[in-house]
Protein backbone atom coordinates (compact mmCIF):
# COMPACT_ATOMS: atom_id res chain seq x y z
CA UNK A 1 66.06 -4.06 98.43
CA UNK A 2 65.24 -1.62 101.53
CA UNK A 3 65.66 -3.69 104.98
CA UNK A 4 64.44 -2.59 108.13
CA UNK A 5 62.30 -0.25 110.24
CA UNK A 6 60.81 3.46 108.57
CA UNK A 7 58.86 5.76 110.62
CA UNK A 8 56.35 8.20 109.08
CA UNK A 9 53.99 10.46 110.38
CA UNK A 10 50.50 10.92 108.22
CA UNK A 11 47.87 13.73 108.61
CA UNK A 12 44.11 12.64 108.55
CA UNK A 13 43.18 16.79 107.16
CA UNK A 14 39.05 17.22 107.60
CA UNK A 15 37.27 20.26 105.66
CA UNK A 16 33.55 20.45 105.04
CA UNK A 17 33.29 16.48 106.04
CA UNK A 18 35.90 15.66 103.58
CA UNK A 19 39.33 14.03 103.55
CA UNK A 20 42.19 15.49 102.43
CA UNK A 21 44.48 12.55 99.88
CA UNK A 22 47.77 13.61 97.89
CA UNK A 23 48.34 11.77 94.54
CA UNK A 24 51.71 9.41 94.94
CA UNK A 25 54.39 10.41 92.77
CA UNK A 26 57.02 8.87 94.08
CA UNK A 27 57.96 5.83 95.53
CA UNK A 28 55.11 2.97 96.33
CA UNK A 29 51.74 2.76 95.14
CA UNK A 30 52.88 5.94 92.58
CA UNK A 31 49.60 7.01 91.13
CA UNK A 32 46.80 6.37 93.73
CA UNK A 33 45.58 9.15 96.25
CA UNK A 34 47.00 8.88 100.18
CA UNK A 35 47.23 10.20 103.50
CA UNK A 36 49.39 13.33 103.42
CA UNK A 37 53.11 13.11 105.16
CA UNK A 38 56.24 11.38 105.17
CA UNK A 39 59.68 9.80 107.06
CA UNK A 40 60.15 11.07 110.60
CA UNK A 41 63.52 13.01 110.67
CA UNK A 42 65.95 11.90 113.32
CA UNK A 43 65.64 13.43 116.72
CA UNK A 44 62.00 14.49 115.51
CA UNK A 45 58.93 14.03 117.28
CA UNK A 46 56.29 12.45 115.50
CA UNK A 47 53.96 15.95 115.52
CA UNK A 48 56.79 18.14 114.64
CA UNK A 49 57.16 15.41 111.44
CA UNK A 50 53.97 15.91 110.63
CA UNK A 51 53.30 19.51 111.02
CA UNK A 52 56.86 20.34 108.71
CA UNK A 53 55.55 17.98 106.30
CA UNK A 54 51.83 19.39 105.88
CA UNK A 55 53.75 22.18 105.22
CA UNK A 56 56.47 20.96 102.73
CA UNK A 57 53.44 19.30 100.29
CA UNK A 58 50.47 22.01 100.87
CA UNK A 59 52.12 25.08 102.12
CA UNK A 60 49.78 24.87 105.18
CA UNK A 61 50.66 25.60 108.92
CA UNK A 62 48.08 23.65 111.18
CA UNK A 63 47.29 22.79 114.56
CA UNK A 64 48.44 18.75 115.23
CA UNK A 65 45.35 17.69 117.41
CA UNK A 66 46.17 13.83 118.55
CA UNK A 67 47.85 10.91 117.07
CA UNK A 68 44.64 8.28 116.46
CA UNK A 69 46.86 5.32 116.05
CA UNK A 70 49.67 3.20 115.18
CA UNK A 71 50.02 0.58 112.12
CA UNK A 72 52.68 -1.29 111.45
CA UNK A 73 52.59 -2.15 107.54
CA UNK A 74 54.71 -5.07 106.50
CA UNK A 75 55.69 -4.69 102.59
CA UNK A 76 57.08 -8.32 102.32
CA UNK A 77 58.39 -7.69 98.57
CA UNK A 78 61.23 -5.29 99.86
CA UNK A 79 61.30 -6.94 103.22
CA UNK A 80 60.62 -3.78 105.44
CA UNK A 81 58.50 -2.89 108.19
CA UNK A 82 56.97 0.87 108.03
CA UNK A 83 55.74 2.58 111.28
CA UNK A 84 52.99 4.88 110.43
CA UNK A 85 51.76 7.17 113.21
CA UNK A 86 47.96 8.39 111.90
CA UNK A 87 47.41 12.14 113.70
CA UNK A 88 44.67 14.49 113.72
CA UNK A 89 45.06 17.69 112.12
CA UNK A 90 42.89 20.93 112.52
CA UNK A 91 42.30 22.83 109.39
CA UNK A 92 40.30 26.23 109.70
CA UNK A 93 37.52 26.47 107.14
CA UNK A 94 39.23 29.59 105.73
CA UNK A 95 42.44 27.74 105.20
CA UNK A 96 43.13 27.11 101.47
CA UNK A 97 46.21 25.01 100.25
CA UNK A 98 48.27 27.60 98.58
CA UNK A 99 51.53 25.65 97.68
CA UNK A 100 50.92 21.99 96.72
CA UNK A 101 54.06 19.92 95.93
CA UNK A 102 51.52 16.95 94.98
CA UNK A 103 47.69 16.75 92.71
CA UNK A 104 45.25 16.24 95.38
CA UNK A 105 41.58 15.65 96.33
CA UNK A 106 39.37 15.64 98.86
CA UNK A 107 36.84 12.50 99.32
CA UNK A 108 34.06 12.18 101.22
CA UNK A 109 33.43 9.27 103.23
CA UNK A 110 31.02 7.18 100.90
CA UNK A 111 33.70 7.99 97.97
CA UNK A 112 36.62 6.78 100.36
CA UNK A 113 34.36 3.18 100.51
CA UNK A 114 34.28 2.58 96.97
CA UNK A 115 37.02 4.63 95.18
CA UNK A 116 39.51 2.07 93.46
CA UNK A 117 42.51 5.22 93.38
CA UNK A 118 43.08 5.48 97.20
CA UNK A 119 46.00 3.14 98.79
CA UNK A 120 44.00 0.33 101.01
CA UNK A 121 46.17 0.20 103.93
CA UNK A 122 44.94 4.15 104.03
CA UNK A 123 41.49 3.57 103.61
CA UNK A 124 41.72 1.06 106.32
CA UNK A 125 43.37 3.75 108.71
CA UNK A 126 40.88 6.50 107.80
CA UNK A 127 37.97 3.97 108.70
CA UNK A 128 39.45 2.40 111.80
CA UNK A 129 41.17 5.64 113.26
CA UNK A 130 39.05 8.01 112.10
CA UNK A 131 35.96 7.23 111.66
CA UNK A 132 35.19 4.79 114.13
CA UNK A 133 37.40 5.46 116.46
CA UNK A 134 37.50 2.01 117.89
CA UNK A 135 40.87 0.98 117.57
CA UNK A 136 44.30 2.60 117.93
CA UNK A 137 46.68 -0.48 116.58
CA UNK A 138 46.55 -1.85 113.29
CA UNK A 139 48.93 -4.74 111.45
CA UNK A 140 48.66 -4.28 108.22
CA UNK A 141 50.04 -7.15 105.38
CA UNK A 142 51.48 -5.81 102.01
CA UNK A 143 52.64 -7.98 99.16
CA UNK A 144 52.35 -7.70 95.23
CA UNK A 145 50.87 -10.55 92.67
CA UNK A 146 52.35 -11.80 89.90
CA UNK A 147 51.19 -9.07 87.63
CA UNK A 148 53.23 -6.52 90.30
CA UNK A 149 50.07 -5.05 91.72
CA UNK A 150 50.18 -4.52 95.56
CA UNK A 151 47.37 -6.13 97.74
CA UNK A 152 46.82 -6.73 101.12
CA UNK A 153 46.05 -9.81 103.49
């Protein structure tokens, strides 16, 4: 069991509209699409996380605009508490990812809504954050059913 406090910086990546979502192969919810990015480093700042690992899973260098909230996600099965710092990133149209480490996809909004492949807890944070732009704080609730599936309260 992992105890304790993880910090991770994700990328919300924009191009034509879309939203940029890396297939898990690793670790939870292996298998669904997410938010690009991973642990904060010690004595890292949470843009410098971000911007070495947009470039560590897509080969691309870009321009960290604004962190667009905070969520704390509870995953009650392994008893931890994740920190997961939501930023802006600025991708030039011309940009292309040359060097993916993970399958990915972009989604548009409406297929964000009603795709079944895309972790909640990051659809939540694309809607919230990014698209409304309402609220910078989220507590998100993770457990799994009987059948191990993860779902949240």
């Amino acid at each position: 069991m992992i105890f304790g406090m993880v910090n991770v910086a994700i990328a919300v990546i924009v191009k034509e509209e879309k939203v940029l979502l890396i297939k898990r192969e690793r670790g939870d919810f292996v298998g669904l699409f997410a938010l690009p990015g991973g642990k904060i480093e010690e004595c890292e700042h949470v843009d410098e996380a971000v911007l070495r690992e947009i470039r560590e899973e897509l080969g691309l260098n870009l321009q960290f605009t604004k962190v667009l909230g905070v969520a704390t996600e509870i995953m009650h099965d392994k008893k931890a508490t994740t920190m997961l710092y939501c930023c802006e990133m600025k991708m030039d149209n011309e940009q292309n990812i040359t060097n993916p480490e993970f399958q990915y996809k972009w989604f548009s909004k409406d297929e964000l809504s009603y795709s079944n492949e895309i972790v909640e807890s990051d659809k939540v944070m694309i809607e919230k954050f990014f698209y409304e732009r309402k609220e910078n704080y989220l507590k998100l609730d993770c457990d799994k059913n009987q059948d191990g599936k993860y779902y949240w309260k």
